[in-house]
C-alpha atoms as a PDB file:
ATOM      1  CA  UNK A   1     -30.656 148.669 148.203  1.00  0.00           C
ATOM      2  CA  UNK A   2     -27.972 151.364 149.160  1.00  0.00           C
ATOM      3  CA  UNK A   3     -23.918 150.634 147.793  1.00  0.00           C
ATOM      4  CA  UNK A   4     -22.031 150.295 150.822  1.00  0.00           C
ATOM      5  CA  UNK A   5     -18.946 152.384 150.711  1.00  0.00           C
ATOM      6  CA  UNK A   6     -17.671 151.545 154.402  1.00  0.00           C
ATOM      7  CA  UNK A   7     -13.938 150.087 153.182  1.00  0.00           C
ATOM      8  CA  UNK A   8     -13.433 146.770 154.514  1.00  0.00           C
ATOM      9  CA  UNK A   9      -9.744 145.989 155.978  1.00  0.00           C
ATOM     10  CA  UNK A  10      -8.728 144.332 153.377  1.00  0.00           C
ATOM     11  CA  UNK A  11      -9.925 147.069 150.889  1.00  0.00           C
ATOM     12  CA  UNK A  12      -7.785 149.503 153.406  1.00  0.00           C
ATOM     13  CA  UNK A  13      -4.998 147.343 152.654  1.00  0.00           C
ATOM     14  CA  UNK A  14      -4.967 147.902 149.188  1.00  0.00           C
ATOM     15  CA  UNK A  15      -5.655 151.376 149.092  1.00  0.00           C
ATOM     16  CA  UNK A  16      -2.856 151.686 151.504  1.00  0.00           C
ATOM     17  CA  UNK A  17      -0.443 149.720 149.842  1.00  0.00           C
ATOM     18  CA  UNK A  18      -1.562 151.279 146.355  1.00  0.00           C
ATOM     19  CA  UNK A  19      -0.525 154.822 148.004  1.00  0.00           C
ATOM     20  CA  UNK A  20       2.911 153.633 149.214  1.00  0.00           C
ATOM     21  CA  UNK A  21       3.617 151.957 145.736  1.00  0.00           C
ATOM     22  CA  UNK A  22       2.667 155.393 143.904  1.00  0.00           C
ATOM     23  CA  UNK A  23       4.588 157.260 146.297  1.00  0.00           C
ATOM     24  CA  UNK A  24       7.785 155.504 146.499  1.00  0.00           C
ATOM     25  CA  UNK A  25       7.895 154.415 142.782  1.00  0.00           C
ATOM     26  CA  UNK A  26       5.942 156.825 140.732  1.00  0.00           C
ATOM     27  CA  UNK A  27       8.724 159.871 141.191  1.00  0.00           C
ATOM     28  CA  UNK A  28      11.633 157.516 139.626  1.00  0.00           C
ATOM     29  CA  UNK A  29       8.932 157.899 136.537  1.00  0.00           C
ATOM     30  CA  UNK A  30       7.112 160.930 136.133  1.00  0.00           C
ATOM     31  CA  UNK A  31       9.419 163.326 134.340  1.00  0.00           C
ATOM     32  CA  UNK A  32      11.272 160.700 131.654  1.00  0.00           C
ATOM     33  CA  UNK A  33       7.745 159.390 130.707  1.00  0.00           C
ATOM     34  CA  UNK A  34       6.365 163.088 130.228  1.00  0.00           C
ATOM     35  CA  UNK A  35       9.555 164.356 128.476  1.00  0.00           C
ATOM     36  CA  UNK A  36      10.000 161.146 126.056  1.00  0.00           C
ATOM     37  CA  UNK A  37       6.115 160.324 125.749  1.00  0.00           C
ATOM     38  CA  UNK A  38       7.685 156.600 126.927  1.00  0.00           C
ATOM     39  CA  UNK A  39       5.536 154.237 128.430  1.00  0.00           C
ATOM     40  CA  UNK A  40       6.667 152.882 131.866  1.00  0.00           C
ATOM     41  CA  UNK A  41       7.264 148.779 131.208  1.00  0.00           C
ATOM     42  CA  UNK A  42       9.469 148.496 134.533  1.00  0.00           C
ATOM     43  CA  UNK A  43       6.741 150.006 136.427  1.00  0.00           C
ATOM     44  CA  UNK A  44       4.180 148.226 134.979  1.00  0.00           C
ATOM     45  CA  UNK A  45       6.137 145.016 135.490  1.00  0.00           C
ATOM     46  CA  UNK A  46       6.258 146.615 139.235  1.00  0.00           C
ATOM     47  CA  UNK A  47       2.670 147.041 139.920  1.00  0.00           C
ATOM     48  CA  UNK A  48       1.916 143.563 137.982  1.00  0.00           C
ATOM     49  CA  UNK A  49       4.140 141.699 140.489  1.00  0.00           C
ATOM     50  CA  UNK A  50       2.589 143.569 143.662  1.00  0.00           C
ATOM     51  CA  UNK A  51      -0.648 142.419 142.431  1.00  0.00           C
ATOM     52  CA  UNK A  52      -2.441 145.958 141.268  1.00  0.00           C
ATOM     53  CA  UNK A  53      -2.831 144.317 137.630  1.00  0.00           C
ATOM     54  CA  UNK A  54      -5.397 142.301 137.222  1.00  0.00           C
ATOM     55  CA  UNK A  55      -7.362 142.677 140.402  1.00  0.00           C
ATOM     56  CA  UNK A  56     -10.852 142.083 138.894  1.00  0.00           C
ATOM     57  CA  UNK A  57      -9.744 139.397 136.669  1.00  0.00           C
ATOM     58  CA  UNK A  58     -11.459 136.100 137.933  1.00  0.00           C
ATOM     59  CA  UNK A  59      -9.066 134.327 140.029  1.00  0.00           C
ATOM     60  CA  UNK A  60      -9.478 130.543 137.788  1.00  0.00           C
ATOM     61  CA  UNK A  61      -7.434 133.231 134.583  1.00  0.00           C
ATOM     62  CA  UNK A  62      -5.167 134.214 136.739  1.00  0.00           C
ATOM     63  CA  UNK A  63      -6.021 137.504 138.529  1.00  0.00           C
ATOM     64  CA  UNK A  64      -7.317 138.194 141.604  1.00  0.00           C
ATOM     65  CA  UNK A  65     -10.894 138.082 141.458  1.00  0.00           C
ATOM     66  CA  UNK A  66     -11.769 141.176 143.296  1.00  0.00           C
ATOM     67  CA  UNK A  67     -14.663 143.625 142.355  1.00  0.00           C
ATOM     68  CA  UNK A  68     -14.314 146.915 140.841  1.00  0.00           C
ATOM     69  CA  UNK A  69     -14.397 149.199 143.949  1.00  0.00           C
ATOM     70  CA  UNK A  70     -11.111 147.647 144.732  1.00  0.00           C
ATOM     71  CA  UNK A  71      -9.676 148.454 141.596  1.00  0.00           C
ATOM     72  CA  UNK A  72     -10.736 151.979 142.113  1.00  0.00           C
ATOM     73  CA  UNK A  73      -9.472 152.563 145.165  1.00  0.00           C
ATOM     74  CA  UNK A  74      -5.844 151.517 143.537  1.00  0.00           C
ATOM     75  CA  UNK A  75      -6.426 153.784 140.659  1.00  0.00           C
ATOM     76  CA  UNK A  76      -7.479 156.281 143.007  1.00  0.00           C
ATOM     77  CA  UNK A  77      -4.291 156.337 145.184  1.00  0.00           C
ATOM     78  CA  UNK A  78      -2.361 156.101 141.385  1.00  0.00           C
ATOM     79  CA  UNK A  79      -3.950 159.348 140.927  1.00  0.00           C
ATOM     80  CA  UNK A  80      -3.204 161.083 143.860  1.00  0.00           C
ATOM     81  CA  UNK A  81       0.376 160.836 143.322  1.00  0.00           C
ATOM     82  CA  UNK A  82       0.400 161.453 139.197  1.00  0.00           C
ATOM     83  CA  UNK A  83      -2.907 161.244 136.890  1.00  0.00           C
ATOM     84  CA  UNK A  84      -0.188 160.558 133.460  1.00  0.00           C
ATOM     85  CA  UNK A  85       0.948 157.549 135.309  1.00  0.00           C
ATOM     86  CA  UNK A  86      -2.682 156.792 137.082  1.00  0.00           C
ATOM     87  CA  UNK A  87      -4.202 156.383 133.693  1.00  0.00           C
ATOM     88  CA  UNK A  88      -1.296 154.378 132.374  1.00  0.00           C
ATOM     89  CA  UNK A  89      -1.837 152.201 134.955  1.00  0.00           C
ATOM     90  CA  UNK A  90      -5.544 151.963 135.463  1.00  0.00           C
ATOM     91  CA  UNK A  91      -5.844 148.008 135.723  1.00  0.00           C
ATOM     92  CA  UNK A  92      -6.392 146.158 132.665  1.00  0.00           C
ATOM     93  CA  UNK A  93      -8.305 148.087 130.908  1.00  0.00           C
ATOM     94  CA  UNK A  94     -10.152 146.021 128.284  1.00  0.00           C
ATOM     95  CA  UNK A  95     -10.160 143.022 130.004  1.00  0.00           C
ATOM     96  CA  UNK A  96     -13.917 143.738 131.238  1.00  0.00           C
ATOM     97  CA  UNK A  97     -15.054 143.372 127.802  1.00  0.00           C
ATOM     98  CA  UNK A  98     -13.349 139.640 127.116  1.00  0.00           C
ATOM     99  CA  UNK A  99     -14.795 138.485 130.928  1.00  0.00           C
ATOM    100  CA  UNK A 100     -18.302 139.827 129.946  1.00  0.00           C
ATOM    101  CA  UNK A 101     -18.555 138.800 126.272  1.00  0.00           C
ATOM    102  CA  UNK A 102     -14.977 136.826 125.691  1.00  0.00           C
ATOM    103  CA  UNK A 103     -15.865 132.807 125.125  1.00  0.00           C
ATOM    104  CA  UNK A 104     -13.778 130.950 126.801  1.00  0.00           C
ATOM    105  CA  UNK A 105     -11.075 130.180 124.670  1.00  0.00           C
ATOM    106  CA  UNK A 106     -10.562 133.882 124.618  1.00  0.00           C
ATOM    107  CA  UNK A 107     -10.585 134.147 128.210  1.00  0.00           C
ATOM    108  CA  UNK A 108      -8.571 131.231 128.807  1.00  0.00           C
ATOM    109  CA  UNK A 109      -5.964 132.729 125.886  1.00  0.00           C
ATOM    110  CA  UNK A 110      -5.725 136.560 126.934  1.00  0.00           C
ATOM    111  CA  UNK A 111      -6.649 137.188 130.422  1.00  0.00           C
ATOM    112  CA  UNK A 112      -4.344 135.411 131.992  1.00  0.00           C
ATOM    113  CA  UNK A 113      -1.384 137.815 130.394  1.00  0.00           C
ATOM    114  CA  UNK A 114      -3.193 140.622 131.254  1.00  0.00           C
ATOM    115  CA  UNK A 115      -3.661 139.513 134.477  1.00  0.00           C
ATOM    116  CA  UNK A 116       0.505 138.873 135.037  1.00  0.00           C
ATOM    117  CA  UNK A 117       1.161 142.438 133.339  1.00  0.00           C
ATOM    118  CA  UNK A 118       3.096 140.258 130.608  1.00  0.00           C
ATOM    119  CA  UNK A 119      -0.059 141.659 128.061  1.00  0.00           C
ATOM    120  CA  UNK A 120      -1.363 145.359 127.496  1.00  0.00           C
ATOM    121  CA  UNK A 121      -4.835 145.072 126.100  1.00  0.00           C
ATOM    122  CA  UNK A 122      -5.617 148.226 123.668  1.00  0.00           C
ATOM    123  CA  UNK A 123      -8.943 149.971 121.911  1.00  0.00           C
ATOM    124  CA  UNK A 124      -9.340 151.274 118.309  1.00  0.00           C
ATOM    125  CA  UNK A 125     -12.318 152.846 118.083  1.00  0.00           C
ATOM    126  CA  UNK A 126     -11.466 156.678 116.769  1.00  0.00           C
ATOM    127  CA  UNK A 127     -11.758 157.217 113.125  1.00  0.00           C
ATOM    128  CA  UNK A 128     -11.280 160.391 110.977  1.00  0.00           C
ATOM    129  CA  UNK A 129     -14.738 160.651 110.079  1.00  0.00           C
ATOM    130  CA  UNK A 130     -16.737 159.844 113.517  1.00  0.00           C
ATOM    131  CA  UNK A 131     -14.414 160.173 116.341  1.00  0.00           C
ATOM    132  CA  UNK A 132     -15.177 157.979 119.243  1.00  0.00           C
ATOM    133  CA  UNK A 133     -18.556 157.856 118.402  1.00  0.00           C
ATOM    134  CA  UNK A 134     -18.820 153.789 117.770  1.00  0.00           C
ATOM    135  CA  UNK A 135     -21.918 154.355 115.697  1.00  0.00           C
ATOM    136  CA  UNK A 136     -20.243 155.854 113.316  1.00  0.00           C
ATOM    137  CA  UNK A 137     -17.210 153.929 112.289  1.00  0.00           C
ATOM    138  CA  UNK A 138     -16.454 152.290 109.008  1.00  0.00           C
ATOM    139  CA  UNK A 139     -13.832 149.818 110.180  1.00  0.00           C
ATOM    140  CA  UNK A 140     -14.999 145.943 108.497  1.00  0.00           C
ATOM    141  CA  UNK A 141     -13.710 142.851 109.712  1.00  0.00           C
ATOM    142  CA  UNK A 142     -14.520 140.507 107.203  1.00  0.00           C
ATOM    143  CA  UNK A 143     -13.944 136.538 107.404  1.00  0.00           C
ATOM    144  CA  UNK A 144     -11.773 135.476 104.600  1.00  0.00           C
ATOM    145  CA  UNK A 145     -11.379 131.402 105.223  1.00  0.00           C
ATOM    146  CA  UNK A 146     -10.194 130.590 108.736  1.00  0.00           C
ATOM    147  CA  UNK A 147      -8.588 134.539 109.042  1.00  0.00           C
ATOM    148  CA  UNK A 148     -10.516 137.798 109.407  1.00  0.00           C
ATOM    149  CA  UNK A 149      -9.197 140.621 106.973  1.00  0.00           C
ATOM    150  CA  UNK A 150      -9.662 144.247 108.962  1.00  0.00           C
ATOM    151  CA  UNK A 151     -10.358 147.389 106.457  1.00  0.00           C
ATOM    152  CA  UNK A 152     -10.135 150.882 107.987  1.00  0.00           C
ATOM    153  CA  UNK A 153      -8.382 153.680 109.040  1.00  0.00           C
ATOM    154  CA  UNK A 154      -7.991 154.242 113.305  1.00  0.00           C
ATOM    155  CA  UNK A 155      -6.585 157.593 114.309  1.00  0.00           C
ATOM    156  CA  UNK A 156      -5.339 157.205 117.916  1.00  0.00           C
ATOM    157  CA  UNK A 157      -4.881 154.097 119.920  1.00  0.00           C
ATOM    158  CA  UNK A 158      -5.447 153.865 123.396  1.00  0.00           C
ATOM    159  CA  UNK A 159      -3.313 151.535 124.881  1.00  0.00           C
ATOM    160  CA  UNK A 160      -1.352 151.178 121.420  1.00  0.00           C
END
């Protein structure tokens, strides 16, 4: 069976109200986040509270339950107007990863944050000696009692 790609209204919604967001709000941004390397908190608090966070976040943790073609189409129109602040704002990122293999005290714990922008979910996965390549990292967690005590050295932190 073929994807269908024909946007539904409501998905026309979104991807119009995504543009108009980006376009009114995105300019008061751009250049202070480039110059200072500072990550946008108002605006994220902005696009949380319009409902662009957390889309695909099941609706019973908080988000909105939509799929990920509507999540694209918001980081698509993000884009358009500025790819820095696009990325930045590319919809929970990492929150895929707790609804598909989370249990769910996890879920029940993290998602809904992430889902009200209050949360910024993160990866460290590059290391000195193998890059992104997961295979090859050297990061332990080991379970010490009731805690886990993480050995390693990360090199950049997405999200972080």
């Amino acid at each position: 069976m073929l994807a269908d790609f024909i946007l539904t209204e409501d998905q026309k919604a979104i991807k119009e109200a995504a543009r108009e967001f980006a376009e009114k709000e995105f300019p008061n941004y751009v250049e202070e986040c480039d110059r200072e390397e500072k990550f946008p908190f108002e605006l994220w608090k902005k696009a949380a509270q319009l409902g662009f966070i957390g889309m695909a976040i099941p609706e019973q943790y908080g988000g909105q339950g939509l799929g990920v073609l509507d999540s694209c189409l918001v980081v698509e129109e993000f884009w358009r107007v500025d790819g820095g602040l696009g990325m930045i704002l590319a919809t929970t990122f990492g929150s895929e990863q707790i609804i598909a293999f989370g249990n769910e005290e996890q879920k029940k714990k993290y998602l809904p944050p992430l889902a009200k922008g209050e949360k910024i979910c993160a990866a460290c996965y590059t290391e000195p000696q193998a890059g992104s390549d997961v295979a090859g990292i050297k990061t332990r967690a080991d379970k010490d009692g009731d805690e886990y005590v993480i050995n390693g050295t990360k090199m950049f932190i997405t999200n972080g």
